[in-house]
C-alpha atoms as a PDB file:
ATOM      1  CA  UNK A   1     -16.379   3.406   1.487  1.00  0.00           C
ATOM      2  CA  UNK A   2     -19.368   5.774   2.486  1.00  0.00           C
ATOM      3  CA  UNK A   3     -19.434   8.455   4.870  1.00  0.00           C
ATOM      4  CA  UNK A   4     -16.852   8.144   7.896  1.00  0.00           C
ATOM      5  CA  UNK A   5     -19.583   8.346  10.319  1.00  0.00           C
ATOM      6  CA  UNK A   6     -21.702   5.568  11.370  1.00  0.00           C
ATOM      7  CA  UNK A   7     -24.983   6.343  10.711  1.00  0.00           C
ATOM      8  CA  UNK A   8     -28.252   6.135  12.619  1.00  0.00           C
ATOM      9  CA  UNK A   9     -29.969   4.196  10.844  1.00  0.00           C
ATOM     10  CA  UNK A  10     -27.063   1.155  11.877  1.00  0.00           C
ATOM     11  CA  UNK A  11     -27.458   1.564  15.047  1.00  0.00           C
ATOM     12  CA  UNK A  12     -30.903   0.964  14.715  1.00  0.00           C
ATOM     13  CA  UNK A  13     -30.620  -2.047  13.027  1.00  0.00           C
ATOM     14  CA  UNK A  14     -27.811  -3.349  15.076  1.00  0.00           C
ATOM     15  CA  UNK A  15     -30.150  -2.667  18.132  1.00  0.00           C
ATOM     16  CA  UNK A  16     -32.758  -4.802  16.318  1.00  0.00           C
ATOM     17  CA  UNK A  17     -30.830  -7.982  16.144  1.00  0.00           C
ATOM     18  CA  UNK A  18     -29.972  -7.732  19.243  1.00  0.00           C
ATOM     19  CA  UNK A  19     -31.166 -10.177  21.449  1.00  0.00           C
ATOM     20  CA  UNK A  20     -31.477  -8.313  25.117  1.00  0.00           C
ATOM     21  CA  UNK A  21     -31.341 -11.704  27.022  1.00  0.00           C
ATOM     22  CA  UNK A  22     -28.105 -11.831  26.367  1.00  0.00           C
ATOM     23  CA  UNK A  23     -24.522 -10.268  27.288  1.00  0.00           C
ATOM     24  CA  UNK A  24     -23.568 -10.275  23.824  1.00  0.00           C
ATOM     25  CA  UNK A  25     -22.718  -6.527  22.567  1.00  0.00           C
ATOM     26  CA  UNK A  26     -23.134  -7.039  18.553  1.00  0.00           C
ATOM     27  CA  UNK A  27     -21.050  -4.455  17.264  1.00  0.00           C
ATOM     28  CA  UNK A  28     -18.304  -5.357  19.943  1.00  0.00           C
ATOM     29  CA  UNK A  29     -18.505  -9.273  18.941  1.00  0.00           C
ATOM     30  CA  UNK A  30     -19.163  -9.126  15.564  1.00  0.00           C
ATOM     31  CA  UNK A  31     -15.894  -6.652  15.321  1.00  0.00           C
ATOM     32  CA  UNK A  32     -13.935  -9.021  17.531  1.00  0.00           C
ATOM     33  CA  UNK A  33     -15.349 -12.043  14.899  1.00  0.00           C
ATOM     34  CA  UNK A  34     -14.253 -10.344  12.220  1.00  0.00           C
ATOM     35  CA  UNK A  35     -10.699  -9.914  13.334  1.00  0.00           C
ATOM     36  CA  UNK A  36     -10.620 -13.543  14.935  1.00  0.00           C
ATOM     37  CA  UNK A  37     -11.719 -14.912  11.209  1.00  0.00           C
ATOM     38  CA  UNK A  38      -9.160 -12.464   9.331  1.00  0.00           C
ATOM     39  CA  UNK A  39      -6.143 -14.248  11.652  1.00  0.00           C
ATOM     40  CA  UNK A  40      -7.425 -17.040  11.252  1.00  0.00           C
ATOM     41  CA  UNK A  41      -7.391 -17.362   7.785  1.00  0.00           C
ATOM     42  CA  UNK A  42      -4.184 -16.970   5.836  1.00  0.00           C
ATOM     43  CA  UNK A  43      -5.026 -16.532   2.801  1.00  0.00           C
ATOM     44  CA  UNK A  44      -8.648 -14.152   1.777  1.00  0.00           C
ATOM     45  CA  UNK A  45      -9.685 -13.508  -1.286  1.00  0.00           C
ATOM     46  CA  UNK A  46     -10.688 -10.071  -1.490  1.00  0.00           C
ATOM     47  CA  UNK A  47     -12.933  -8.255  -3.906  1.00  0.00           C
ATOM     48  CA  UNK A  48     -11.961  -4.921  -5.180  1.00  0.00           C
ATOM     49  CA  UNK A  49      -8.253  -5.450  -3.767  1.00  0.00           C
ATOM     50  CA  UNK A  50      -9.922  -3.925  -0.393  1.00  0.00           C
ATOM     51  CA  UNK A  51     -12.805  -5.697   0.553  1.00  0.00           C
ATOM     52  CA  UNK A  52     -12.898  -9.502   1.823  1.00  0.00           C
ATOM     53  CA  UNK A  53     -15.224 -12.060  -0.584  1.00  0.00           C
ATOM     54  CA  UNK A  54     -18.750 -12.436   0.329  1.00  0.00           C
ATOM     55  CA  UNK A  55     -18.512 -15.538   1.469  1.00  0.00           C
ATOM     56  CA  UNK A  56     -16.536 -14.061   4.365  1.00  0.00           C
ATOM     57  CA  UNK A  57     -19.681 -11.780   5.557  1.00  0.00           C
ATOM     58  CA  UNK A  58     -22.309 -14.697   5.059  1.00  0.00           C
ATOM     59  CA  UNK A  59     -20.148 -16.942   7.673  1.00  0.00           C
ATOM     60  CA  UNK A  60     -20.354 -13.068  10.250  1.00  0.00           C
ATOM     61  CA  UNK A  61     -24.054 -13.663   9.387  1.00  0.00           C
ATOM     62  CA  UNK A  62     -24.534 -16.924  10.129  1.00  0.00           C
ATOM     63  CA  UNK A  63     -22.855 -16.534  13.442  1.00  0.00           C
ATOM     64  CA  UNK A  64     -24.917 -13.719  14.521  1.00  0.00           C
ATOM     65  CA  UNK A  65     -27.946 -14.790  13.680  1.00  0.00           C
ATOM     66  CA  UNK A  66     -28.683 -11.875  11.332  1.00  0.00           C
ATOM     67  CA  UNK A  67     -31.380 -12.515   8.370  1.00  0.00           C
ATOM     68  CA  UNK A  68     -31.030 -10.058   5.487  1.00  0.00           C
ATOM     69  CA  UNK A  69     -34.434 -10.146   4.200  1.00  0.00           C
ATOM     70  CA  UNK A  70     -34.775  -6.738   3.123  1.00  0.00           C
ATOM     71  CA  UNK A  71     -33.230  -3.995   1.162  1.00  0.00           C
ATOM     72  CA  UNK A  72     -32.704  -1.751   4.622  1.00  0.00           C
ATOM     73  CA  UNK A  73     -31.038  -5.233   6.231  1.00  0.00           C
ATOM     74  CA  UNK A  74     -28.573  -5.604   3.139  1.00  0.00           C
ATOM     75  CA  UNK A  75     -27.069  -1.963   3.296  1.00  0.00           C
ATOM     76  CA  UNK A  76     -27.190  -1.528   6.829  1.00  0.00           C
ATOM     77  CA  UNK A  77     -24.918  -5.202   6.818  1.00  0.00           C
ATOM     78  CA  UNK A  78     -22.859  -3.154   3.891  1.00  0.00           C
ATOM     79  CA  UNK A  79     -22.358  -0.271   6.242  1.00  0.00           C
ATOM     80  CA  UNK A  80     -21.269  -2.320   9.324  1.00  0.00           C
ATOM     81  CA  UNK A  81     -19.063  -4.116   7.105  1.00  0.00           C
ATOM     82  CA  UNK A  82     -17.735  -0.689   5.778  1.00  0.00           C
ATOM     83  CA  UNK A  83     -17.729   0.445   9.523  1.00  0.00           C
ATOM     84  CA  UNK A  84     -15.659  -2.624  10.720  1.00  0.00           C
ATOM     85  CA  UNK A  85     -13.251  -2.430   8.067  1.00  0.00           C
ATOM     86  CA  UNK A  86     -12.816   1.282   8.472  1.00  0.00           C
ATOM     87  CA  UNK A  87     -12.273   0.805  12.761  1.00  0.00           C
ATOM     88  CA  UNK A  88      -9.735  -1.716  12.149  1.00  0.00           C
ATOM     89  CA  UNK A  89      -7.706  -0.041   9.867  1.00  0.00           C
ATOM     90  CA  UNK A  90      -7.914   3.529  10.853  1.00  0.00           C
ATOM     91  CA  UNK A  91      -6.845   2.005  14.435  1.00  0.00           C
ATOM     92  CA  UNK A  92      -4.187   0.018  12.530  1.00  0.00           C
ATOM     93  CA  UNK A  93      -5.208  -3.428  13.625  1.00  0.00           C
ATOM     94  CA  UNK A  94      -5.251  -4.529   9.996  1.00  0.00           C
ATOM     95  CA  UNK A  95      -3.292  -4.109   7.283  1.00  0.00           C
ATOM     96  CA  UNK A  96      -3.644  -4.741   3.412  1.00  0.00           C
ATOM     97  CA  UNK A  97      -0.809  -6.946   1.361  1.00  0.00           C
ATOM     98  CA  UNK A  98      -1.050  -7.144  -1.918  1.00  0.00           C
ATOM     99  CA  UNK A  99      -4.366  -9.878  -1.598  1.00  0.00           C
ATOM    100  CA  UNK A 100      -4.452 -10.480   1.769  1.00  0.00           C
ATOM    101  CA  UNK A 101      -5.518  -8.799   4.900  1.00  0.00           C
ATOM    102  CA  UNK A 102      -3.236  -9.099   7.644  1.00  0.00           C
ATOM    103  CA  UNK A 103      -3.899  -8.806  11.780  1.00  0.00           C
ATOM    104  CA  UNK A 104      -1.393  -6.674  12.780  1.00  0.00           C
ATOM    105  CA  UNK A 105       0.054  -7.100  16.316  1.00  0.00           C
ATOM    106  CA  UNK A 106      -2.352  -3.814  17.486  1.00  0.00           C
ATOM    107  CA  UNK A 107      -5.011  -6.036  16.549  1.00  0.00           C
ATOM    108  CA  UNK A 108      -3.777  -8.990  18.556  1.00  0.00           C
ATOM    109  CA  UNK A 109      -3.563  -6.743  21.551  1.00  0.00           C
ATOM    110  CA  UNK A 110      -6.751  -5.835  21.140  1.00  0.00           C
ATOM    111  CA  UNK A 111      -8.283  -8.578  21.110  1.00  0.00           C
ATOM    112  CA  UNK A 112      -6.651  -9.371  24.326  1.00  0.00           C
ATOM    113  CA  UNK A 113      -8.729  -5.787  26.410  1.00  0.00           C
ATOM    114  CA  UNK A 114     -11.980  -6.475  28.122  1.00  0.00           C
ATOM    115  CA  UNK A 115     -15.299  -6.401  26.340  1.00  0.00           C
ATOM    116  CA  UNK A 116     -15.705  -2.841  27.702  1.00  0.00           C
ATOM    117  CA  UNK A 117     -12.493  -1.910  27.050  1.00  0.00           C
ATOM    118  CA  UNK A 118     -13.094  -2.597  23.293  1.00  0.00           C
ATOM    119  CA  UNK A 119     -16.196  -1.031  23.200  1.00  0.00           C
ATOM    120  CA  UNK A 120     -15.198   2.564  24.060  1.00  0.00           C
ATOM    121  CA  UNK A 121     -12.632   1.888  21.568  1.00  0.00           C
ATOM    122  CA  UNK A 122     -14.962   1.560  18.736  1.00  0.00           C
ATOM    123  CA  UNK A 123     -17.585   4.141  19.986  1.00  0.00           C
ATOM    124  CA  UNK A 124     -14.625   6.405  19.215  1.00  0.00           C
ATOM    125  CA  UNK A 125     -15.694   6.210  15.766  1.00  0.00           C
ATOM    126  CA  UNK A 126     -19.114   6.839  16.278  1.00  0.00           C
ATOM    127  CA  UNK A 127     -18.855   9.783  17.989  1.00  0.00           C
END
């Protein structure tokens, strides 16, 4: 994975697909989507031993709306993948077996706060 920090140029994006009619918070919901699809599915192939399939991503993609059309699109998606995957195991809410990632019970609790509560829990990492 890149640098620990999540760079500028992400949040840009992310505030770019964005849709500012709405109350959805991307980087909050697309983290809480990602850890909703890991529990979900039992078994994940993963590429690299630490990194789920890109199948997995495409179906975060779909549900966001977000077109990768360009260059800057595909590694600012890499980062936030990076980014997500970095959050939720620094903060212990997933764990790696063998080829599977497992939602630990952290991560069940957290996906139990409030939206805001889970934001200031990832901005933690930003910052």
């Amino acid at each position: 994975m890149t640098d620990g920090r999540l760079k500028a140029e992400l949040l840009s994006w992310f505030n770019q697909q964005m849709d500012l009619s709405s109350t959805q918070v991307d980087i909050v919901d697309g983290f809480v989507f990602m850890l909703k699809k890991l529990r979900s599915q039992s078994t994940l192939r993963l590429v690299g031993g630490l990194t789920p399939h890109p199948r997995f991503w495409k179906a975060h993609y779909r549900a966001f709306g977000y077109r990768l059309r360009t260059k800057g699109d595909q590694q600012a998606a890499q980062q936030m993948q990076e980014f997500y995957l970095r959050v939720a195991k620094s903060e212990g809410f997933i764990i790696f077996d063998k080829d599977q990632i497992i939602v630990t019970e952290e991560g069940l609790l957290y996906l139990k706060l409030k939206k805001e509560q889970q934001l200031e829990q990832i901005l933690t990492h930003i910052w």
